[in-house]
PDB file of N, CA and C in Angstrom:
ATOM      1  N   UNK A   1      21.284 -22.152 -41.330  1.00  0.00           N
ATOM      2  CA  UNK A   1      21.661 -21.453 -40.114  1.00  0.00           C
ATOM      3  C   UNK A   1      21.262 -22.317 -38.914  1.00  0.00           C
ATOM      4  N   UNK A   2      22.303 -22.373 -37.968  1.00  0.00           N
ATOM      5  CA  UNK A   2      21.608 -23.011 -37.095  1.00  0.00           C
ATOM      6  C   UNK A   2      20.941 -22.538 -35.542  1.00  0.00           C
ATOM      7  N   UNK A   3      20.334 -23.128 -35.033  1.00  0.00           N
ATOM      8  CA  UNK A   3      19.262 -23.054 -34.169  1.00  0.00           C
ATOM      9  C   UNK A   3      20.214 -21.747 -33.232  1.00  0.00           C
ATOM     10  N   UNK A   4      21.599 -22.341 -32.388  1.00  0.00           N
ATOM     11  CA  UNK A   4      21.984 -21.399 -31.567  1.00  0.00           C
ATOM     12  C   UNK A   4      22.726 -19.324 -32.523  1.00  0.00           C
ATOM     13  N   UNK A   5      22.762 -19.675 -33.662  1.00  0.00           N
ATOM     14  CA  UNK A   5      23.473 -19.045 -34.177  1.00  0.00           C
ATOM     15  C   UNK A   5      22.344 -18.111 -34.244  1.00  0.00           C
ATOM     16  N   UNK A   6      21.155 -18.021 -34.594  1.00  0.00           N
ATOM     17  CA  UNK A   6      19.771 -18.061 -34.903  1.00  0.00           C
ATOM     18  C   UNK A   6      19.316 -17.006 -34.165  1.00  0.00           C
ATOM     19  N   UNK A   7      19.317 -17.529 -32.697  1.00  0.00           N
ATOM     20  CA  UNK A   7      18.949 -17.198 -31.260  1.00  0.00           C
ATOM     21  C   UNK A   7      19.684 -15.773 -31.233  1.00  0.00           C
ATOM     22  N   UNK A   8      21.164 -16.614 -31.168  1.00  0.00           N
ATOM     23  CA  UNK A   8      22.307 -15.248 -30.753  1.00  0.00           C
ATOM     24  C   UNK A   8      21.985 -14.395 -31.549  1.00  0.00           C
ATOM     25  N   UNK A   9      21.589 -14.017 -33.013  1.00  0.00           N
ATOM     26  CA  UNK A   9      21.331 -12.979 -34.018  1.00  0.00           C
ATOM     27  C   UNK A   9      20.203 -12.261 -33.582  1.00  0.00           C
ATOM     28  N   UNK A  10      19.057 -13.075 -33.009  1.00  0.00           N
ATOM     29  CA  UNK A  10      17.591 -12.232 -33.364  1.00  0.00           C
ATOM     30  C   UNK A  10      17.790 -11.509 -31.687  1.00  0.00           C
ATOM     31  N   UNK A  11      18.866 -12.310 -30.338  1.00  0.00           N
ATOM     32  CA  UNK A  11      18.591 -11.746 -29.077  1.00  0.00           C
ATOM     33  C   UNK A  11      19.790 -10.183 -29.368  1.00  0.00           C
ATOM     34  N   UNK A  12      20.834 -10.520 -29.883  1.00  0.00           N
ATOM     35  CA  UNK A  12      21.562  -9.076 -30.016  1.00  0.00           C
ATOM     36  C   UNK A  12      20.805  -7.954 -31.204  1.00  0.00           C
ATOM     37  N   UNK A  13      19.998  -8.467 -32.039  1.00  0.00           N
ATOM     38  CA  UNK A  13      19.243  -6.932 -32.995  1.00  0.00           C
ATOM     39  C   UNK A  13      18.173  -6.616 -31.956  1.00  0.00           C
ATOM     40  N   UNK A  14      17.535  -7.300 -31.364  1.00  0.00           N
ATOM     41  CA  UNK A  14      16.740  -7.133 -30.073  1.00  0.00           C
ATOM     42  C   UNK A  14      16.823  -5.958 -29.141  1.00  0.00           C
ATOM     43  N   UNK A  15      18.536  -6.281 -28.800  1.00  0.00           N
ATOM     44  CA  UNK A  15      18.546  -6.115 -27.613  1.00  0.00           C
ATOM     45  C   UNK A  15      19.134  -4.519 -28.273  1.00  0.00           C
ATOM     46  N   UNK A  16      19.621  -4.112 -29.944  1.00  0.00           N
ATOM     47  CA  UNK A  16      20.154  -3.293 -30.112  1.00  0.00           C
ATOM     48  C   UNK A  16      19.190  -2.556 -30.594  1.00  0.00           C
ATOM     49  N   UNK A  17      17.706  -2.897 -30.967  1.00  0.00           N
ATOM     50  CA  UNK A  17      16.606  -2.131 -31.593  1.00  0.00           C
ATOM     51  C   UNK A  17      16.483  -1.277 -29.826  1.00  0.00           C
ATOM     52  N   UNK A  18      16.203  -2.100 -29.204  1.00  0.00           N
ATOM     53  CA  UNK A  18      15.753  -1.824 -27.728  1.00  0.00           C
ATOM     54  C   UNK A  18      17.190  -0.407 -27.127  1.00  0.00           C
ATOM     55  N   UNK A  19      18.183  -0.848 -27.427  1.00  0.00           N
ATOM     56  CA  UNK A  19      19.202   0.159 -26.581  1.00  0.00           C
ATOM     57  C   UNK A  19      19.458   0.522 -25.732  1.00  0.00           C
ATOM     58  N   UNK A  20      19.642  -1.103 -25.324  1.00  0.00           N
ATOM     59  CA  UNK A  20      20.386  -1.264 -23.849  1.00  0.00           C
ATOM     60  C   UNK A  20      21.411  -2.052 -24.172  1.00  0.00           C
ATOM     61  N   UNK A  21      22.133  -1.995 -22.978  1.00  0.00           N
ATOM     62  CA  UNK A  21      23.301  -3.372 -22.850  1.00  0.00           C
ATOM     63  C   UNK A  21      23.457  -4.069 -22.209  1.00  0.00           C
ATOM     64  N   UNK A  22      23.978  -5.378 -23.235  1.00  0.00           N
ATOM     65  CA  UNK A  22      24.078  -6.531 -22.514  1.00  0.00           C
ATOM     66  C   UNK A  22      23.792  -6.574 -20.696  1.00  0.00           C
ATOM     67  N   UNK A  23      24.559  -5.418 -20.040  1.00  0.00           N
ATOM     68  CA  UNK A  23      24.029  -5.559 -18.619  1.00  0.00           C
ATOM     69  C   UNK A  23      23.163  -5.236 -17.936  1.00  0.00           C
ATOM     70  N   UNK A  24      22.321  -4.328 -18.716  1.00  0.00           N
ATOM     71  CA  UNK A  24      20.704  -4.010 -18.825  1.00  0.00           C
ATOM     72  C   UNK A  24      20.019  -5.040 -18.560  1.00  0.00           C
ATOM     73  N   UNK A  25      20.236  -6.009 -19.190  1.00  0.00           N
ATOM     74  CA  UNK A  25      19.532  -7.120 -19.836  1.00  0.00           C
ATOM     75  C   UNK A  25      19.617  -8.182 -18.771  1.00  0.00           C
ATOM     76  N   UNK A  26      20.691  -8.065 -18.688  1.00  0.00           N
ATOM     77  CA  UNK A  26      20.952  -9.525 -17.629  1.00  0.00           C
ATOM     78  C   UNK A  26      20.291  -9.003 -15.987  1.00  0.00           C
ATOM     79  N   UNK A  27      20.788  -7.646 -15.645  1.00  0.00           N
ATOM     80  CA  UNK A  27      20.186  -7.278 -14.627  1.00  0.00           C
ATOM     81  C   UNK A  27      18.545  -7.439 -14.938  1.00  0.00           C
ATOM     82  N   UNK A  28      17.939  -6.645 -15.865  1.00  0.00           N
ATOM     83  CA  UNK A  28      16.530  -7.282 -15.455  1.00  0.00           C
ATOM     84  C   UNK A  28      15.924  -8.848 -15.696  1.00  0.00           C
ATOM     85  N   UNK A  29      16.930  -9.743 -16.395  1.00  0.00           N
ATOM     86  CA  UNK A  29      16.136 -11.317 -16.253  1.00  0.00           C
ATOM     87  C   UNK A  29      17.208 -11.946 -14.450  1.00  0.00           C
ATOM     88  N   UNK A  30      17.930 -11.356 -13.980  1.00  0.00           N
ATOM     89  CA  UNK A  30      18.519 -11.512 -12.608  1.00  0.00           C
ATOM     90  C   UNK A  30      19.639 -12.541 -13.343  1.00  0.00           C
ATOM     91  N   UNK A  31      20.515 -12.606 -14.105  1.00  0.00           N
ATOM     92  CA  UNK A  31      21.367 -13.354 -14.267  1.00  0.00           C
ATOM     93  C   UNK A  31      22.690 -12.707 -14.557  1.00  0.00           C
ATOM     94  N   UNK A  32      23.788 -13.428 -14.330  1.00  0.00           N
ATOM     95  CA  UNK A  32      25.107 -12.701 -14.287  1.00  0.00           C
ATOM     96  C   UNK A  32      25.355 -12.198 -15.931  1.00  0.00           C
ATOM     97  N   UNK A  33      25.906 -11.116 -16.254  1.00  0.00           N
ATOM     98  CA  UNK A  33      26.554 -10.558 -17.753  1.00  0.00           C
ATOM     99  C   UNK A  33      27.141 -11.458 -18.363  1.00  0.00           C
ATOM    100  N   UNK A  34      28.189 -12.797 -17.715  1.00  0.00           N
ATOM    101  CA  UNK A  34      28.495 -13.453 -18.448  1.00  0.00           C
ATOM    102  C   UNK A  34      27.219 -14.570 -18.879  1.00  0.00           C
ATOM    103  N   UNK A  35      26.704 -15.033 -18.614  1.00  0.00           N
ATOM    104  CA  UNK A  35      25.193 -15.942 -18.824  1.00  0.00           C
ATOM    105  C   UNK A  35      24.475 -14.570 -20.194  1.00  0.00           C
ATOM    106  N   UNK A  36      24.312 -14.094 -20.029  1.00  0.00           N
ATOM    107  CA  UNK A  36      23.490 -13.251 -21.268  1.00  0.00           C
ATOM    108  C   UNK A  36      24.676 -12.906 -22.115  1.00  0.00           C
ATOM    109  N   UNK A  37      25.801 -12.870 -21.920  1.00  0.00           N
ATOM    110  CA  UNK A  37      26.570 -12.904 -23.349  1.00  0.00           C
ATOM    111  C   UNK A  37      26.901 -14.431 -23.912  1.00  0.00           C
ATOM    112  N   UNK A  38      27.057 -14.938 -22.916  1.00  0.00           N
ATOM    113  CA  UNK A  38      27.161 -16.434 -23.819  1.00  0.00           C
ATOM    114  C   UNK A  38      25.707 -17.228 -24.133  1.00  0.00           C
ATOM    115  N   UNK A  39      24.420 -16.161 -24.523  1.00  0.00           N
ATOM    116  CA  UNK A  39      23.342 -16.251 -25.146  1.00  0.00           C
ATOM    117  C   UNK A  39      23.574 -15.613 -26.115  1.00  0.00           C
ATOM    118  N   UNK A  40      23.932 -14.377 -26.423  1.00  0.00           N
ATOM    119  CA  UNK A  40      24.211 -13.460 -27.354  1.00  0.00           C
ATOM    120  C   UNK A  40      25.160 -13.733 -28.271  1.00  0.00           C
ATOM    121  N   UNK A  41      26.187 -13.902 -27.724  1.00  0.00           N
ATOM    122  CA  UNK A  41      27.103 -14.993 -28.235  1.00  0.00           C
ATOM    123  C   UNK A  41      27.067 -16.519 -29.261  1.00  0.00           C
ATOM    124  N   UNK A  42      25.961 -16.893 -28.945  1.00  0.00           N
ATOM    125  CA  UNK A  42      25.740 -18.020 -29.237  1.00  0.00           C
ATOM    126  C   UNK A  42      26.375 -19.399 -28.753  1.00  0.00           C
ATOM    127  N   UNK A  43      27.120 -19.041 -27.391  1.00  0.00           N
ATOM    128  CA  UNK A  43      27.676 -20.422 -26.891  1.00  0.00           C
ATOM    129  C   UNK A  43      26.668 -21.560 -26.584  1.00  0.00           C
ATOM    130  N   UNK A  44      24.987 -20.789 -26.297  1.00  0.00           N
ATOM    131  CA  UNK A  44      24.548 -21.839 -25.469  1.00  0.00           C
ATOM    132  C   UNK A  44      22.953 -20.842 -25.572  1.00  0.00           C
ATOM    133  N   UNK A  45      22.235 -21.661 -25.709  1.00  0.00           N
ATOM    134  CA  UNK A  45      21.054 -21.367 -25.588  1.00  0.00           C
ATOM    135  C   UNK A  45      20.318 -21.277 -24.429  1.00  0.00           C
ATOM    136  N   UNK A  46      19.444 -19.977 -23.698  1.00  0.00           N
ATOM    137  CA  UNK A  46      19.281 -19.795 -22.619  1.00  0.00           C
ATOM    138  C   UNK A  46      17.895 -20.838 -22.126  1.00  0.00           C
ATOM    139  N   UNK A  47      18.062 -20.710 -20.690  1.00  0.00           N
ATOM    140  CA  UNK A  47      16.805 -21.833 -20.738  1.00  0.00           C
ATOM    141  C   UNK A  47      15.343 -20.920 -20.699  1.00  0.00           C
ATOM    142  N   UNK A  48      14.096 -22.289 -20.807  1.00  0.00           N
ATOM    143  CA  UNK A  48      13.503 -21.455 -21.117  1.00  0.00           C
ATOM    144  C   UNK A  48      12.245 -19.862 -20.696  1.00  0.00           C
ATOM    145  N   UNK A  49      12.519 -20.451 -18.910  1.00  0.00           N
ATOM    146  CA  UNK A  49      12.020 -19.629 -18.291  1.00  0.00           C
ATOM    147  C   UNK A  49      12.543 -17.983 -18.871  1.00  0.00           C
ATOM    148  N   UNK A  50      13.737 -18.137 -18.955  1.00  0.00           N
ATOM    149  CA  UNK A  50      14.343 -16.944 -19.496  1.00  0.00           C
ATOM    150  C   UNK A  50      14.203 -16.445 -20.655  1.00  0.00           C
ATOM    151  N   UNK A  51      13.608 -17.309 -21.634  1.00  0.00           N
ATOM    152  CA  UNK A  51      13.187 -16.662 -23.097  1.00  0.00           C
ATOM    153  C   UNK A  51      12.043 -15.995 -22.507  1.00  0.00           C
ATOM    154  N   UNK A  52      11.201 -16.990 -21.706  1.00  0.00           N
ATOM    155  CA  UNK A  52       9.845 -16.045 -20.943  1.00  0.00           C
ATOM    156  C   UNK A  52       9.884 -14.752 -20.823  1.00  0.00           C
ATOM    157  N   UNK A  53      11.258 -14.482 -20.013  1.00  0.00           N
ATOM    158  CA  UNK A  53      11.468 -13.055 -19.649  1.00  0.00           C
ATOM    159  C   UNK A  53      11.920 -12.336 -20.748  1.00  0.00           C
ATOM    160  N   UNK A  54      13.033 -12.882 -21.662  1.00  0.00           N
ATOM    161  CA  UNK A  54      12.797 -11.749 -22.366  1.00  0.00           C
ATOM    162  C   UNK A  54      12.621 -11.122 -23.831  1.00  0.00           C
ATOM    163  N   UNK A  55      11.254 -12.181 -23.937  1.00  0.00           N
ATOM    164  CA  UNK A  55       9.736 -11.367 -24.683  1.00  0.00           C
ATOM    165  C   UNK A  55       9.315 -10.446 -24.108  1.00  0.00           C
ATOM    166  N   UNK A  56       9.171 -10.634 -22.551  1.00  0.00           N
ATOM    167  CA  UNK A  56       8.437  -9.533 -22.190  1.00  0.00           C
ATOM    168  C   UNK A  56       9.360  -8.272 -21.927  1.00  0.00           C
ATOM    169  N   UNK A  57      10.883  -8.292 -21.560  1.00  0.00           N
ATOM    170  CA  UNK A  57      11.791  -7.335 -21.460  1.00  0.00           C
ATOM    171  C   UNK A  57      11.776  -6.324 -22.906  1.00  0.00           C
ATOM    172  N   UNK A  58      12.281  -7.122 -23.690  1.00  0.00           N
ATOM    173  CA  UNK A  58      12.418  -6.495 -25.256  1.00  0.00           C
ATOM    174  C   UNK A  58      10.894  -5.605 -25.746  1.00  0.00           C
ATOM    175  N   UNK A  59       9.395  -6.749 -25.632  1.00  0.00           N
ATOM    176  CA  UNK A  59       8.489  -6.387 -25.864  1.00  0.00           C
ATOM    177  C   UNK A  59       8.399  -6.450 -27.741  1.00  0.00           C
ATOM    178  N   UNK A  60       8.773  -6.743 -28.364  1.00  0.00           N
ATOM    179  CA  UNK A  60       9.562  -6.688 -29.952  1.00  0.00           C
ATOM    180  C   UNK A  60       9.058  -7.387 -30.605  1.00  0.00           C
ATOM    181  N   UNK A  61       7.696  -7.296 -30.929  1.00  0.00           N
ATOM    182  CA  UNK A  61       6.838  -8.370 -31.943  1.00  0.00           C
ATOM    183  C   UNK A  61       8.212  -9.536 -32.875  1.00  0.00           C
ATOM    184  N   UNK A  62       8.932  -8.949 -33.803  1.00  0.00           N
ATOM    185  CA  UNK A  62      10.156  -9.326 -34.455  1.00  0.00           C
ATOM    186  C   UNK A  62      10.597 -10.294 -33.662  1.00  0.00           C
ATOM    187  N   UNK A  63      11.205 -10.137 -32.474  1.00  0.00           N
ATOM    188  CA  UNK A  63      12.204 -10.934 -31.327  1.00  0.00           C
ATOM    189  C   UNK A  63      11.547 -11.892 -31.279  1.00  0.00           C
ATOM    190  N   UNK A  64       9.850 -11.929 -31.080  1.00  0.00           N
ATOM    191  CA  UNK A  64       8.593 -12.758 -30.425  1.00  0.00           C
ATOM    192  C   UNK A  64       8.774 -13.551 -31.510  1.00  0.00           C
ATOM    193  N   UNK A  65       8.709 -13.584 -32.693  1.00  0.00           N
ATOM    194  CA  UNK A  65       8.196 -14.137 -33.873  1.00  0.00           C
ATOM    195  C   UNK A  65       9.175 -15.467 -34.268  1.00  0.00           C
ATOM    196  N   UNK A  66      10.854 -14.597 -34.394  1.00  0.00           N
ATOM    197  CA  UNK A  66      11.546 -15.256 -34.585  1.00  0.00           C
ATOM    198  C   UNK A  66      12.214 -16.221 -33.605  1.00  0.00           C
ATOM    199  N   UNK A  67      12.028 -15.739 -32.253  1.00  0.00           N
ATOM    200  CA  UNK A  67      12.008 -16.794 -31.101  1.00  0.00           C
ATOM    201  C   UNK A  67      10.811 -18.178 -31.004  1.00  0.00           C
ATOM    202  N   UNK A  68      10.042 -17.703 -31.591  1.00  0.00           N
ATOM    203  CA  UNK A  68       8.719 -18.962 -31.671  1.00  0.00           C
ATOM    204  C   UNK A  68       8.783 -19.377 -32.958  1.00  0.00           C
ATOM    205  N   UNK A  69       9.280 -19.243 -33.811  1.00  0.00           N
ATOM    206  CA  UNK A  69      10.345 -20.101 -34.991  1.00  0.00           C
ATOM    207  C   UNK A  69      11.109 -21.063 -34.632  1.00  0.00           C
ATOM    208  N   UNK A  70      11.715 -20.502 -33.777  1.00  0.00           N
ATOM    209  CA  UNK A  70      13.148 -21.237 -33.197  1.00  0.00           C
ATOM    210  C   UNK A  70      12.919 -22.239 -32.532  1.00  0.00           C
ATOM    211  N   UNK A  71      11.647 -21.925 -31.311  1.00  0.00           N
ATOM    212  CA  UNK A  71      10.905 -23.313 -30.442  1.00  0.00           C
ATOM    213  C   UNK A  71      10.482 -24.096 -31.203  1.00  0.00           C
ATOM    214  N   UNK A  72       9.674 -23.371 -32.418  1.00  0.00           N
ATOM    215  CA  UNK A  72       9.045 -24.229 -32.936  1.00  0.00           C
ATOM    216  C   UNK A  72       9.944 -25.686 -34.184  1.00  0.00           C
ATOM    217  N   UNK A  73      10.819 -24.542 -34.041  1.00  0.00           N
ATOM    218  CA  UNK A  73      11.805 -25.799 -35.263  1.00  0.00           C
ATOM    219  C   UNK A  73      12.885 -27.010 -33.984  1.00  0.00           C
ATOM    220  N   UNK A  74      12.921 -26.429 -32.666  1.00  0.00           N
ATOM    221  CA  UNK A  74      13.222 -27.747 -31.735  1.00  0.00           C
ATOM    222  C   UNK A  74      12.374 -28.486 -31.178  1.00  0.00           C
ATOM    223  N   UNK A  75      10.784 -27.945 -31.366  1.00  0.00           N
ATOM    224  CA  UNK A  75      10.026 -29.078 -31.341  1.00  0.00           C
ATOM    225  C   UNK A  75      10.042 -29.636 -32.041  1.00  0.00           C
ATOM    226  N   UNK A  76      10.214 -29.464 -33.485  1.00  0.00           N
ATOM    227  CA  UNK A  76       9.537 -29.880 -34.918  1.00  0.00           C
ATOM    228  C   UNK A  76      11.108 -31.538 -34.728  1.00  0.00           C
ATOM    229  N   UNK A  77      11.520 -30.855 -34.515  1.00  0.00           N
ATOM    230  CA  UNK A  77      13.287 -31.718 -34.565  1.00  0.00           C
ATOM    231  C   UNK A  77      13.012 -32.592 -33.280  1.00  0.00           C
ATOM    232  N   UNK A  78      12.264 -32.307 -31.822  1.00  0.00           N
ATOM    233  CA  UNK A  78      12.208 -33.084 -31.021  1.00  0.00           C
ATOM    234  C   UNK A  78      11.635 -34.400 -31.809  1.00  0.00           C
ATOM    235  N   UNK A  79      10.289 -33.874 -32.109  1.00  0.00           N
ATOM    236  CA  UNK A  79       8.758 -35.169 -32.290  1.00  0.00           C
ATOM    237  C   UNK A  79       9.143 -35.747 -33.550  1.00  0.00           C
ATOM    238  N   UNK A  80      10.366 -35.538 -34.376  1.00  0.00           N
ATOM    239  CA  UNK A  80      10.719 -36.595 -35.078  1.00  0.00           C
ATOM    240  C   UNK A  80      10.146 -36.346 -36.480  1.00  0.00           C
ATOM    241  N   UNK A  81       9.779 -35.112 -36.913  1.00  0.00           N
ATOM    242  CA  UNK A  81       8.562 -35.036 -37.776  1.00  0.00           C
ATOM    243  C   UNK A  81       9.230 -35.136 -39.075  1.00  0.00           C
ATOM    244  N   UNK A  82      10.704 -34.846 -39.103  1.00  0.00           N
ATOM    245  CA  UNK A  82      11.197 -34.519 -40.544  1.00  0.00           C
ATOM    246  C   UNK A  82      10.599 -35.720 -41.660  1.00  0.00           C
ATOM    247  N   UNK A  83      10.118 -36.856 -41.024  1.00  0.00           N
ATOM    248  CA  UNK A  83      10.183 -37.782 -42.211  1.00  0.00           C
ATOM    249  C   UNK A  83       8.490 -37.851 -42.713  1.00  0.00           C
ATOM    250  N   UNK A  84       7.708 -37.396 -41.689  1.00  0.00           N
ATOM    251  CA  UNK A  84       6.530 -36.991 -42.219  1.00  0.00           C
ATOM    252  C   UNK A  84       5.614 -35.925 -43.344  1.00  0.00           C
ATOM    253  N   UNK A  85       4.811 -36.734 -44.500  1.00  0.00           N
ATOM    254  CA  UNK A  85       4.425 -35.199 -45.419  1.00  0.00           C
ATOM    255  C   UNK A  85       3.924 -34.493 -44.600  1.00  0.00           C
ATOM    256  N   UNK A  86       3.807 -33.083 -45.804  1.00  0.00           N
ATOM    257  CA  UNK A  86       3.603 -31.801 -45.330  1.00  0.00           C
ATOM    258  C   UNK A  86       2.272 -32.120 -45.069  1.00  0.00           C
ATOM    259  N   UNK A  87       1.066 -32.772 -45.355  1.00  0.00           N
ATOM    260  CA  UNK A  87      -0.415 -33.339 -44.856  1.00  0.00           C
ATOM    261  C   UNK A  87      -0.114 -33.431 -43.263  1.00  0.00           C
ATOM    262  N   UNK A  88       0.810 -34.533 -42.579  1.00  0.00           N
ATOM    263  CA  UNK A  88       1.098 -35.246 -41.701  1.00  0.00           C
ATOM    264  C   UNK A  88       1.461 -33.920 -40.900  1.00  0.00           C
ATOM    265  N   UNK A  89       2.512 -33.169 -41.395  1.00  0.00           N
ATOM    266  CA  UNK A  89       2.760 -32.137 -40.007  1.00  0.00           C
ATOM    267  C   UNK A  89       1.465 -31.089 -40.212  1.00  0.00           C
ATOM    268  N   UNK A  90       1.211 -30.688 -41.060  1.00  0.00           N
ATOM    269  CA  UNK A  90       0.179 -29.499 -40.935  1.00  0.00           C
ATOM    270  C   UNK A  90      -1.099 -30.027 -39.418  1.00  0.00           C
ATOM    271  N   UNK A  91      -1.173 -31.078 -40.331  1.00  0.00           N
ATOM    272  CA  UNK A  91      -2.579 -31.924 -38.760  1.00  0.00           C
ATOM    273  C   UNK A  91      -1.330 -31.866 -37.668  1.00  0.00           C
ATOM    274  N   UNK A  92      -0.470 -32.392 -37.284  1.00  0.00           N
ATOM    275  CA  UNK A  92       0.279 -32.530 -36.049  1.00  0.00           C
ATOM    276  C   UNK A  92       0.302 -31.067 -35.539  1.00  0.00           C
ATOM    277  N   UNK A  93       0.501 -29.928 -36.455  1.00  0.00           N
ATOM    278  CA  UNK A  93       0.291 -28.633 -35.748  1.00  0.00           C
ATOM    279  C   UNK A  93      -0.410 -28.195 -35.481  1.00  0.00           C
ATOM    280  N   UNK A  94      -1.531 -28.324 -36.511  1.00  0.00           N
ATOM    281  CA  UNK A  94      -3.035 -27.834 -36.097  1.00  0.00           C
ATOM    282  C   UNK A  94      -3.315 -28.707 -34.776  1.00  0.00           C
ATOM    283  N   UNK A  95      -3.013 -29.652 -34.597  1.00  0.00           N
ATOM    284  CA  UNK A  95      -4.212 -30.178 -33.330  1.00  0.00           C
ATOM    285  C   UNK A  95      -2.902 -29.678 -32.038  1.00  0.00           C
ATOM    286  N   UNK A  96      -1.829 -29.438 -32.468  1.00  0.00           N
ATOM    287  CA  UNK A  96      -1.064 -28.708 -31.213  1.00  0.00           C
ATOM    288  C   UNK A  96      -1.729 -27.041 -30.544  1.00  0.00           C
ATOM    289  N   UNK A  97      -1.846 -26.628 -31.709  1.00  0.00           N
ATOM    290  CA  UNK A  97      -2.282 -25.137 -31.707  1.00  0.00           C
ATOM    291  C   UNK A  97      -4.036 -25.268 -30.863  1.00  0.00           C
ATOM    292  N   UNK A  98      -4.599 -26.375 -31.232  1.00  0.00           N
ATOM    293  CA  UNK A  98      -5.928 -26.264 -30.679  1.00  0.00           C
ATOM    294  C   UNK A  98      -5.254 -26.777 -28.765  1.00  0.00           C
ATOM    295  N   UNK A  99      -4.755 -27.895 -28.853  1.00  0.00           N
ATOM    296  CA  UNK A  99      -4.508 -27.885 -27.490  1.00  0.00           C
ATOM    297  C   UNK A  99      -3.760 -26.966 -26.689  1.00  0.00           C
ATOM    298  N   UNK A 100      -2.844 -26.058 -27.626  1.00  0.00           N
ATOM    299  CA  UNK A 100      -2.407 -24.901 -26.774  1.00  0.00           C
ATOM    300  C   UNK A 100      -3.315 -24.199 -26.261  1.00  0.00           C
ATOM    301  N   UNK A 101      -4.074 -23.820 -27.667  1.00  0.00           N
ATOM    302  CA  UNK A 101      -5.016 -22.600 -26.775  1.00  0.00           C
ATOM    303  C   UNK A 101      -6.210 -23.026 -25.634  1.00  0.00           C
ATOM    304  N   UNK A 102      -6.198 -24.545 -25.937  1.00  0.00           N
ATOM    305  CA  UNK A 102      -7.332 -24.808 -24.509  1.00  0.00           C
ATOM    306  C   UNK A 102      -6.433 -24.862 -23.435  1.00  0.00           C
ATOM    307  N   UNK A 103      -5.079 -25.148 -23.266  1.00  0.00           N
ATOM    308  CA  UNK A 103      -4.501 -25.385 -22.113  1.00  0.00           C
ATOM    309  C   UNK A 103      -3.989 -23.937 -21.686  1.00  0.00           C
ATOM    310  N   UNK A 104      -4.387 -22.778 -22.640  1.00  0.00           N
ATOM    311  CA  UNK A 104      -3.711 -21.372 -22.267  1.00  0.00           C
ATOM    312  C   UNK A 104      -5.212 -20.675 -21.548  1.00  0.00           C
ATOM    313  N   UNK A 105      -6.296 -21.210 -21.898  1.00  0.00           N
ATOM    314  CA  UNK A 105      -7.943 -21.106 -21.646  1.00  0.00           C
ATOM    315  C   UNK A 105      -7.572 -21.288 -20.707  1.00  0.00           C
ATOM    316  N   UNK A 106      -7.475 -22.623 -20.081  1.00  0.00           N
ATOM    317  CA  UNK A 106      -8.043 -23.226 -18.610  1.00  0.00           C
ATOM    318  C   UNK A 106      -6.592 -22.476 -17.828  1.00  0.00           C
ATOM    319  N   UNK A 107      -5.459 -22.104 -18.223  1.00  0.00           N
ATOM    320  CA  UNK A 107      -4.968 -21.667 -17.427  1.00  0.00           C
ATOM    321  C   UNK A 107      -5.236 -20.016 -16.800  1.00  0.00           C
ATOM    322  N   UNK A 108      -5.716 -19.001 -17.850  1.00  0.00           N
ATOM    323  CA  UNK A 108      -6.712 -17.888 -17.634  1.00  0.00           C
ATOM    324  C   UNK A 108      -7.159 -17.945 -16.614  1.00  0.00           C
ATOM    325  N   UNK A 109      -8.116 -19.139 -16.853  1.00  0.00           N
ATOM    326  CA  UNK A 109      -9.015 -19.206 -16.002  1.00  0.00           C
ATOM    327  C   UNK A 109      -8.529 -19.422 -14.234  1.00  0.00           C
ATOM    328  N   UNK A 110      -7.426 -20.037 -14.173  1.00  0.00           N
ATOM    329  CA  UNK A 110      -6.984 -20.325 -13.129  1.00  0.00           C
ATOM    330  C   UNK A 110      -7.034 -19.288 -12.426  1.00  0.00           C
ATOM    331  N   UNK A 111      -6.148 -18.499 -13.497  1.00  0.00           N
ATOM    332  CA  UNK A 111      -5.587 -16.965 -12.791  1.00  0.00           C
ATOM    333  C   UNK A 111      -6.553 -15.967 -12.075  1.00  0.00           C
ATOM    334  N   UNK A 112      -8.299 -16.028 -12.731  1.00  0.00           N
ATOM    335  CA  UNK A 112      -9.202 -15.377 -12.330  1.00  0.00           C
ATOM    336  C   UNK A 112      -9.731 -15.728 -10.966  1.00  0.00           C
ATOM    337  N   UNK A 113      -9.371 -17.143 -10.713  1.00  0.00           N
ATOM    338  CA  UNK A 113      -9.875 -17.853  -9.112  1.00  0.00           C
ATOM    339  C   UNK A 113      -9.367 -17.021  -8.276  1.00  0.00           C
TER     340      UNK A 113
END
């Protein structure tokens, strides 16, 4: 299956667990109906400020899960990893996951200043 086909499946059961429509949707991330159907759709993958929004729109552990699948398999496809063993990516993720969460720390912290 691929990446956009992927997207379009997990944002329309989403958006149909939730029970709204398509113009629900687009009105609360502020973008026109046609832009959130040609996400839904699968023409085009939305950018990513807008996945931002809507994790938090949907709220849908499911949506969350399989959307951070999805990042995670266009990073995995960015950094080139396919030709590396499963030893080689497990460390490449683990030391990602440790620098996420210090760079999600110090940003906390920002927020409390």
């Amino acid at each position: 299956m691929d990446i956009l086909h992927e997207f379009s499946t997990a944002l329309l059961q989403a958006r149909q667990r939730k029970g709204v429509t398509q113009e629900q949707v687009a009105w609360a991330l502020n973008v026109s109906q046609a832009s959130y159907n040609a996400w839904e759709c699968g023409h085009r993958l939305c950018p990513y400020k807008h996945i931002v929004g809507l994790i938090n729109y949907f709220d849908d552990d499911i949506f969350t899960r399989r959307v951070l699948r999805i990042l995670l398999t266009l990073q995995h496809n960015m950094a080139g990893l396919n030709s590396l063993s499963e030893q080689e990516i497990k460390s490449y993720y683990s030391k990602l996951i440790v620098l996420l969460a210090d760079e999600c720390e110090q940003w906390i912290k920002t927020l409390k200043e």
